[in-house]
C-alpha atoms as a PDB file:
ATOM      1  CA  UNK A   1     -26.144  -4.677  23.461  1.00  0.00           C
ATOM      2  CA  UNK A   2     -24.981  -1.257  22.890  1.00  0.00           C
ATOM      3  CA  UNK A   3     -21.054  -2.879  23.877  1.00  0.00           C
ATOM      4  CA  UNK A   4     -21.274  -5.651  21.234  1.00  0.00           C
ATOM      5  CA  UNK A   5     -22.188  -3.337  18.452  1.00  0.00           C
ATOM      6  CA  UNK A   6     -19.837  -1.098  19.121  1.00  0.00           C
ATOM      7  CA  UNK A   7     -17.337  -3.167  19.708  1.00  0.00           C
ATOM      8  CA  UNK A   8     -17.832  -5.740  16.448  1.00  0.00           C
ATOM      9  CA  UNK A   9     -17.899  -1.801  14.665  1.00  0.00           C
ATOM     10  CA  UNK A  10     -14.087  -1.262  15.842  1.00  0.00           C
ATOM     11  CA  UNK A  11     -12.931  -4.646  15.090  1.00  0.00           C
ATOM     12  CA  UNK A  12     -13.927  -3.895  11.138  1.00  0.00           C
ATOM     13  CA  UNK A  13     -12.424  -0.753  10.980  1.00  0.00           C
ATOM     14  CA  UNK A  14      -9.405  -2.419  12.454  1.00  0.00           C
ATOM     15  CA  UNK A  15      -9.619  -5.055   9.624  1.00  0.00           C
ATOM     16  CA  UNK A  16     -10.159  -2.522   6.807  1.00  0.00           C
ATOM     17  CA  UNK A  17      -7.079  -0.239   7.643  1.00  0.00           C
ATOM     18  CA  UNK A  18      -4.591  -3.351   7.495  1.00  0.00           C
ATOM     19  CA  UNK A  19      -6.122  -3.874   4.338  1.00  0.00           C
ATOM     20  CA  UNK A  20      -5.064  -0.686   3.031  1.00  0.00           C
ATOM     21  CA  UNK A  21      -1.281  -0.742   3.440  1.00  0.00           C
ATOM     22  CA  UNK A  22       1.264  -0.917   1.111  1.00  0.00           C
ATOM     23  CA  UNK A  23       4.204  -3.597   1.758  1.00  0.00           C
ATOM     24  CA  UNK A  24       8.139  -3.052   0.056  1.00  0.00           C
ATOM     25  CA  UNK A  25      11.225  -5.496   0.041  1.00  0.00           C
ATOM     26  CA  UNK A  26      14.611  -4.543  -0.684  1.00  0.00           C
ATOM     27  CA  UNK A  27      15.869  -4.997  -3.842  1.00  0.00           C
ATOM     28  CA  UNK A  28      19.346  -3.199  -3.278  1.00  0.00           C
ATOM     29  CA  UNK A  29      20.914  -0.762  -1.197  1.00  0.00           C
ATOM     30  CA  UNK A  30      18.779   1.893  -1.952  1.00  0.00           C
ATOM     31  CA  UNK A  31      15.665   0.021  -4.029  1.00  0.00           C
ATOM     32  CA  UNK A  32      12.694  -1.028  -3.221  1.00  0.00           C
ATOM     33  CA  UNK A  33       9.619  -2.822  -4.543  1.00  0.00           C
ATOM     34  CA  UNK A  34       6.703  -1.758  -3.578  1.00  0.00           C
ATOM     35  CA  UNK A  35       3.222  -3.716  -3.744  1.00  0.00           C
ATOM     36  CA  UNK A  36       0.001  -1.533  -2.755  1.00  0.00           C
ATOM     37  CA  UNK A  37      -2.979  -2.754  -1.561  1.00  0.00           C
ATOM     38  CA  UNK A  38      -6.217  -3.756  -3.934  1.00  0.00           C
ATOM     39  CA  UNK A  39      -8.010  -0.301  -4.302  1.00  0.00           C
ATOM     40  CA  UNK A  40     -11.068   0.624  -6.312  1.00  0.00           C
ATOM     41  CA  UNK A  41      -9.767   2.929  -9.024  1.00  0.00           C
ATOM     42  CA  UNK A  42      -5.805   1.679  -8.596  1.00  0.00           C
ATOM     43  CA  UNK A  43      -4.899   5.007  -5.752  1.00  0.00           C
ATOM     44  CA  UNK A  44      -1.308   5.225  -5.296  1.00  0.00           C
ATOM     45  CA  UNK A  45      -1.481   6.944  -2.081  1.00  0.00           C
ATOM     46  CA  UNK A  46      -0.798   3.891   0.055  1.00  0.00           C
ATOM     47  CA  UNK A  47       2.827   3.839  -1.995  1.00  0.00           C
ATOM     48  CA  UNK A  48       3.341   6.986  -1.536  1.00  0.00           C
ATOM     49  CA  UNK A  49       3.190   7.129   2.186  1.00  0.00           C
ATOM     50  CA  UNK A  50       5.213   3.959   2.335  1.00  0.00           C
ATOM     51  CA  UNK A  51       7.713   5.593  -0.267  1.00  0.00           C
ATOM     52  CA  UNK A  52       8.287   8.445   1.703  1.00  0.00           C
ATOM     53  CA  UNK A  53       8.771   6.400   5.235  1.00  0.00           C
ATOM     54  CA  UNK A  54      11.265   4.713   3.009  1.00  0.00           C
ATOM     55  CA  UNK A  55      13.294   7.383   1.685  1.00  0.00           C
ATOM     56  CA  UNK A  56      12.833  10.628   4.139  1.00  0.00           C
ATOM     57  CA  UNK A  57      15.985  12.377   3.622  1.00  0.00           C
ATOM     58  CA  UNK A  58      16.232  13.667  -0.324  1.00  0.00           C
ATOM     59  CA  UNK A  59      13.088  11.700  -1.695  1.00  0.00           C
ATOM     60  CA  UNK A  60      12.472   9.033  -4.121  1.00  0.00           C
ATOM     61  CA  UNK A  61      12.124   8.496  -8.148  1.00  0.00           C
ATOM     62  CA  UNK A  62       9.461   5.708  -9.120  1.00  0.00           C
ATOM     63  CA  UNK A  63      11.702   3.499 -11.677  1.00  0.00           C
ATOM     64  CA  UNK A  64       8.439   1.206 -12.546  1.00  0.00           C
ATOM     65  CA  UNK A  65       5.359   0.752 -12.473  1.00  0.00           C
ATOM     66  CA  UNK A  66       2.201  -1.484 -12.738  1.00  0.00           C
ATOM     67  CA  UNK A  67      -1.225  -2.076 -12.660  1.00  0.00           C
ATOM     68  CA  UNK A  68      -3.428  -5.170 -12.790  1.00  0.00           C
ATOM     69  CA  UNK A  69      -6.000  -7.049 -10.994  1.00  0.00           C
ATOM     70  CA  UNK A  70      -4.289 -10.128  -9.309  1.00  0.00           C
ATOM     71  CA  UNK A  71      -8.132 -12.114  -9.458  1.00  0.00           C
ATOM     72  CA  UNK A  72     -10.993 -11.813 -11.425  1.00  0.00           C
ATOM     73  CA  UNK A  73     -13.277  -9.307  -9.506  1.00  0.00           C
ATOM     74  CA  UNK A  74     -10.676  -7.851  -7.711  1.00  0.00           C
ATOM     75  CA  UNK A  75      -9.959  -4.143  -7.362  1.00  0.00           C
ATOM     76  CA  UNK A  76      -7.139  -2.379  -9.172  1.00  0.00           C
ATOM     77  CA  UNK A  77      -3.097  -3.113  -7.068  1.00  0.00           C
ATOM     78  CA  UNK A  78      -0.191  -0.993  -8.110  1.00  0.00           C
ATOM     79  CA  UNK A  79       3.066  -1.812  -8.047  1.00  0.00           C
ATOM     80  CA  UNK A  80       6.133   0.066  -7.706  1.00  0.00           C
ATOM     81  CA  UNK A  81       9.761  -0.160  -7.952  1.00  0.00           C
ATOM     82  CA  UNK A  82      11.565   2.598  -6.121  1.00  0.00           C
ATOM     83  CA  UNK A  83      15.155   4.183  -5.673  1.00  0.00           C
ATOM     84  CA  UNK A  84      16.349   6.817  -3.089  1.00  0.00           C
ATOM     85  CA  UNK A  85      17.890   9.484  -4.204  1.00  0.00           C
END
C-alpha cells in the first residue's frame, strides 16, 4: 500500500514540473520567442532559465513582452521575444 502511494506521489510531481517549463522557437539567427508556462501571478522565472540556456555566452535583451490568460480561469502566461547579444 505504502508502494502505490508513493509511487502515484512521484508520478504528480513528475506531471507538475513539465508543466512548468518554458518552450522558444527561432525566429532568426539570434531571436527567439519565448512562451512560459501558465503561472499564478504571471513569474517569469521559467523564461529566464530558458533565456539563459539560450544565450550563455554575453546574455540576452528581452525585445517584447506579454501577458494574458489564454482561457477563462486560467493562470497568468508570459511571453517573450528575445535576442542574443
Amino acid at each position: 500500500m505504502r508502494y502505490v502511494a508513493l509511487s502515484a506521489l512521484l508520478l504528480v510531481a513528475a506531471n507538475l514540473a513539465a508543466c512548468s517549463q518554458s518552450y522558444a522557437s527561432r525566429v532568426d539567427a539570434n531571436t527567439y520567442r519565448i512562451e512560459g508556462p501558465e503561472i499564478p501571478g504571471g513569474s517569469d522565472a521559467p523564461n529566464r532559465r530558458l533565456a539563459e540556456k539560450l544565450c550563455p555566452q554575453h546574455g540576452w535583451r528581452v525585445i517584447e513582452e506579454s501577458r494574458r490568460k489564454p482561457q477563462e480561469g486560467a493562470q497568468i502566461a508570459t511571453y517573450w521575444t528575445i535576442r542574443c547579444l
